[in-house]
Protein backbone atom coordinates (compact mmCIF):
# COMPACT_ATOMS: atom_id res chain seq x y z
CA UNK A 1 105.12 82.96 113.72
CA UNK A 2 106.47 82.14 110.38
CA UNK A 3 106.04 82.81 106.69
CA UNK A 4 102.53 79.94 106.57
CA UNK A 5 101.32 81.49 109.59
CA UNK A 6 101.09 84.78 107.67
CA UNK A 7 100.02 83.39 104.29
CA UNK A 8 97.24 81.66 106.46
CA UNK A 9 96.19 84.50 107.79
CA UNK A 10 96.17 86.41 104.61
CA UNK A 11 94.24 83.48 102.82
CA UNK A 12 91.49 83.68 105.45
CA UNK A 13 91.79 87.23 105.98
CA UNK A 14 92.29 87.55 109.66
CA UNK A 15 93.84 90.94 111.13
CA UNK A 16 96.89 90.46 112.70
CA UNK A 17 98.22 92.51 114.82
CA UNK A 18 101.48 93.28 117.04
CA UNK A 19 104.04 95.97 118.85
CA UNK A 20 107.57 96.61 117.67
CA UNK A 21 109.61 98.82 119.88
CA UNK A 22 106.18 100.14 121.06
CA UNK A 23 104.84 101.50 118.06
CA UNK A 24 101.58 99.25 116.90
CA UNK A 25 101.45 97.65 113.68
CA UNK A 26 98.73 95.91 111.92
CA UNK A 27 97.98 93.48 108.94
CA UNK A 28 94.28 94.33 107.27
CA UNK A 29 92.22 93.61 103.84
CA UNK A 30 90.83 95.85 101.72
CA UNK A 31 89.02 96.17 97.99
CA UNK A 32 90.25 99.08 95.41
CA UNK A 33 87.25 101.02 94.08
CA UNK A 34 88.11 98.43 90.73
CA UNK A 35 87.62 95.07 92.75
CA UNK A 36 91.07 94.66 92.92
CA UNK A 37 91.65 92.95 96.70
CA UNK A 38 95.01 94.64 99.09
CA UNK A 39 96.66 93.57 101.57
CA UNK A 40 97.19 96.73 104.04
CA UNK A 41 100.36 96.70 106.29
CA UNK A 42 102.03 98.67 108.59
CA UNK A 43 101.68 100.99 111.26
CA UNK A 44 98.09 101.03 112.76
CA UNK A 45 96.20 103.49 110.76
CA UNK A 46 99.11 104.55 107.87
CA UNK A 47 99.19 100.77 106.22
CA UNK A 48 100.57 100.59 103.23
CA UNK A 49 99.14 98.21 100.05
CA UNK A 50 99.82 95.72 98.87
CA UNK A 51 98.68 93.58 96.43
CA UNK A 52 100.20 90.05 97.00
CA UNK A 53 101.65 87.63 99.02
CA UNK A 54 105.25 87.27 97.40
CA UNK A 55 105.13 91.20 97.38
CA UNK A 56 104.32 91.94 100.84
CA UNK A 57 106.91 89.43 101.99
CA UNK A 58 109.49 91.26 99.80
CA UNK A 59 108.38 94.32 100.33
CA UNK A 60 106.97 95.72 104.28
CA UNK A 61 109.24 96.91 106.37
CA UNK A 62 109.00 97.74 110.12
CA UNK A 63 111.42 100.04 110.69
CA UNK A 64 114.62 99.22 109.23
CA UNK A 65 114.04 95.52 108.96
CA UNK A 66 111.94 93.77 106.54
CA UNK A 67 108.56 91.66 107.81
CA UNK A 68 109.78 88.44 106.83
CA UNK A 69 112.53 88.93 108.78
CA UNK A 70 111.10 89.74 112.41
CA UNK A 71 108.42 86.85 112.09
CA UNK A 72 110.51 84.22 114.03
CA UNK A 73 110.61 87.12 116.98
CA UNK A 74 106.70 87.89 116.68
């Protein structure tokens, strides 16, 4: 898995989903009351939003690591 596999799945919006030291964590889509589209990450159930690519790679952490860092791994 790398950084296109995820902006793939974001542009298509397929749920992606995996364990990390067996806690579950999920990637899902969602719309803001306002239209405004969300990218939800992060533990199954307790995602967090966010609103773009750039920031999401940036941004989600699982655990103490960042995303874009634990893709190679995934």
């Amino acid at each position: 898995m790398n950084k296109d596999d995820i902006y793939y799945l974001i542009s298509v919006k397929k749920t992606f989903e995996f364990s990390f030291n067996g806690k579950n964590y999920n990637l899902t889509y969602g719309t803001e009351p306002d239209g405004k589209e969300y990218i939800s990450f992060g533990e199954r159930y307790m995602g967090t939003k966010f609103y773009s690519f750039g920031e999401l790679m940036n941004k989600a952490k699982v655990e103490n690591y960042f995303f874009k860092d634990l893709l190679e791994s995934l």
